[in-house]
Protein backbone atom coordinates (compact mmCIF):
# COMPACT_ATOMS: atom_id res chain seq x y z
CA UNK A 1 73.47 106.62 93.47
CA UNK A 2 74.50 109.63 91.51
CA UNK A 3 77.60 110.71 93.05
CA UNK A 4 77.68 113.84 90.88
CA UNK A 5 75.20 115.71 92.79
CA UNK A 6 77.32 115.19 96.07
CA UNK A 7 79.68 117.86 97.78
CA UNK A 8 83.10 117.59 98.29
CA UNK A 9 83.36 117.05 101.72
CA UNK A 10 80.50 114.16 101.21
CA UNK A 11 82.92 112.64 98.11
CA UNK A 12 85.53 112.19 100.71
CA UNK A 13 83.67 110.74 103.31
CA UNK A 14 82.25 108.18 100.84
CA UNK A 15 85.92 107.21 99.58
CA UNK A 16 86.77 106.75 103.18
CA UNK A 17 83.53 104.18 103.50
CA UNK A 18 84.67 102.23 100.60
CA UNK A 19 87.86 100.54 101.60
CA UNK A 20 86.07 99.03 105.04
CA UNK A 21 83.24 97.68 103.16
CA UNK A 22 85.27 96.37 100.40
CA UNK A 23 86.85 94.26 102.94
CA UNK A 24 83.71 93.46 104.45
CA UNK A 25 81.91 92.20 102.29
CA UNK A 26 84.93 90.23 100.63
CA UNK A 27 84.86 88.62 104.29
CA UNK A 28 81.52 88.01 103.50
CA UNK A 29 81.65 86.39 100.56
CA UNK A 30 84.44 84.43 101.19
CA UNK A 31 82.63 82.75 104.21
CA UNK A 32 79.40 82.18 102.03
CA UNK A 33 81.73 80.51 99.21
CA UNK A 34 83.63 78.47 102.71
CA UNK A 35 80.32 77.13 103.99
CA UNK A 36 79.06 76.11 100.26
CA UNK A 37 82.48 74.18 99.99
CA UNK A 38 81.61 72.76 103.43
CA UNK A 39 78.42 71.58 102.67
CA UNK A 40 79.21 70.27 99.40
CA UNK A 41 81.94 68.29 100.90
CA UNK A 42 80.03 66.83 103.47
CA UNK A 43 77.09 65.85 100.98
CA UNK A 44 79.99 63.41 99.54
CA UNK A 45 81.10 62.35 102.91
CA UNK A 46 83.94 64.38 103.22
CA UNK A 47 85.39 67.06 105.22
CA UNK A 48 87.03 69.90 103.83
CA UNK A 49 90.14 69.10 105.43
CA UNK A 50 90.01 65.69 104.15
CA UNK A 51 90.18 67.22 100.31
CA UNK A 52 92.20 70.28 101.08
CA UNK A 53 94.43 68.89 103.34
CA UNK A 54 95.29 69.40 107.44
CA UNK A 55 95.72 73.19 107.09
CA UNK A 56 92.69 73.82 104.61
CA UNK A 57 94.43 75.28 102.02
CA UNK A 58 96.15 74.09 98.34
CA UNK A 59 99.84 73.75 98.92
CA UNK A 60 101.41 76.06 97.05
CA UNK A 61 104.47 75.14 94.62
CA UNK A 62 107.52 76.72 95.38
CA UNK A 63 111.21 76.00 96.16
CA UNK A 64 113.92 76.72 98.71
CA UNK A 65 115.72 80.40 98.82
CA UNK A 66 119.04 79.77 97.65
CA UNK A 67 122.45 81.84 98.54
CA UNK A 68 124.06 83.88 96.71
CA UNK A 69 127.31 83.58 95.38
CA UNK A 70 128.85 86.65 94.03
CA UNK A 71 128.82 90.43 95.59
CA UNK A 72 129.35 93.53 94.00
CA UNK A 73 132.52 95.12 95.36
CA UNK A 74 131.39 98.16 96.20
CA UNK A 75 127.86 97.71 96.73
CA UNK A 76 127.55 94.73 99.04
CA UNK A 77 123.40 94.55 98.73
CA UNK A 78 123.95 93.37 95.17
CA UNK A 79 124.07 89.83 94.88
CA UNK A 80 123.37 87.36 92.56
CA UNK A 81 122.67 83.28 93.43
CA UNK A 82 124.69 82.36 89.72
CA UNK A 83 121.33 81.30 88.43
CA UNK A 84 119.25 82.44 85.84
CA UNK A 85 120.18 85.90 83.99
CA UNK A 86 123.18 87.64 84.72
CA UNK A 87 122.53 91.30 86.56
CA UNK A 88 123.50 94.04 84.20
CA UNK A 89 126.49 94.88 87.29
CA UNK A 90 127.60 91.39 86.69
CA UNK A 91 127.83 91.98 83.02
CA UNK A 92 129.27 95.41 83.30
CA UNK A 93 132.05 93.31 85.69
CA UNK A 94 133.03 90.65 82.81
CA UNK A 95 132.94 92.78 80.17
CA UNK A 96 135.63 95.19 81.78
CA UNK A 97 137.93 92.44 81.76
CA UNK A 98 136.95 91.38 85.69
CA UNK A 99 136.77 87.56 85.82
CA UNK A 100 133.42 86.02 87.59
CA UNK A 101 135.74 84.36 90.63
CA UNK A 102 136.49 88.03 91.82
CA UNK A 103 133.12 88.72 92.64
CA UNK A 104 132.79 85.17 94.51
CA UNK A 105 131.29 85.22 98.20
């Protein structure tokens, strides 16, 4: 398709096409590559869910949400948990002579 020979108004109704079928045809595809999993499985004598587990899907690695510990003072929707880098606020905080306690939750 040579797009460049198109009009405007026929440029925009194309880019209006594309999004739908993207997602159509990734629905597509995705069932094809489902049903070639399925049969594969089953040629071993094994269900899908048997290798994938009960809900079909990988479980994915991850750990709980933990709670933060300090606030900012003045903005109370900065937080941090006390783990991993310190926020440059918290930084900021100690290096003005603030102690770490003050900003405790």
């Amino acid at each position: 398709m040579d797009i460049s020979t198109l009009s405007i108004a026929q440029l925009k109704e194309l880019q209006a096409k594309i999004p739908a079928e993207i997602i159509k045809r990734q629905t597509e595809d995705k069932q094809k590559v489902l049903d070639q999993m399925t049969a594969l499985a089953t040629s071993h004598g094994f269900s899908l869910e048997e290798l994938l587990g009960k809900k079909g899907a990988v479980k994915k690695a991850g750990g709980k949400k933990v709670a933060a510990k300090y606030r900012h003072p003045s903005q109370p929707d900065l937080t941090w948990t006390g783990r991993g880098r310190k926020p440059v606020w918290v930084a900021d905080w100690i290096a003005s002579g603030k102690t770490l306690e003050s900003l405790a939750i």
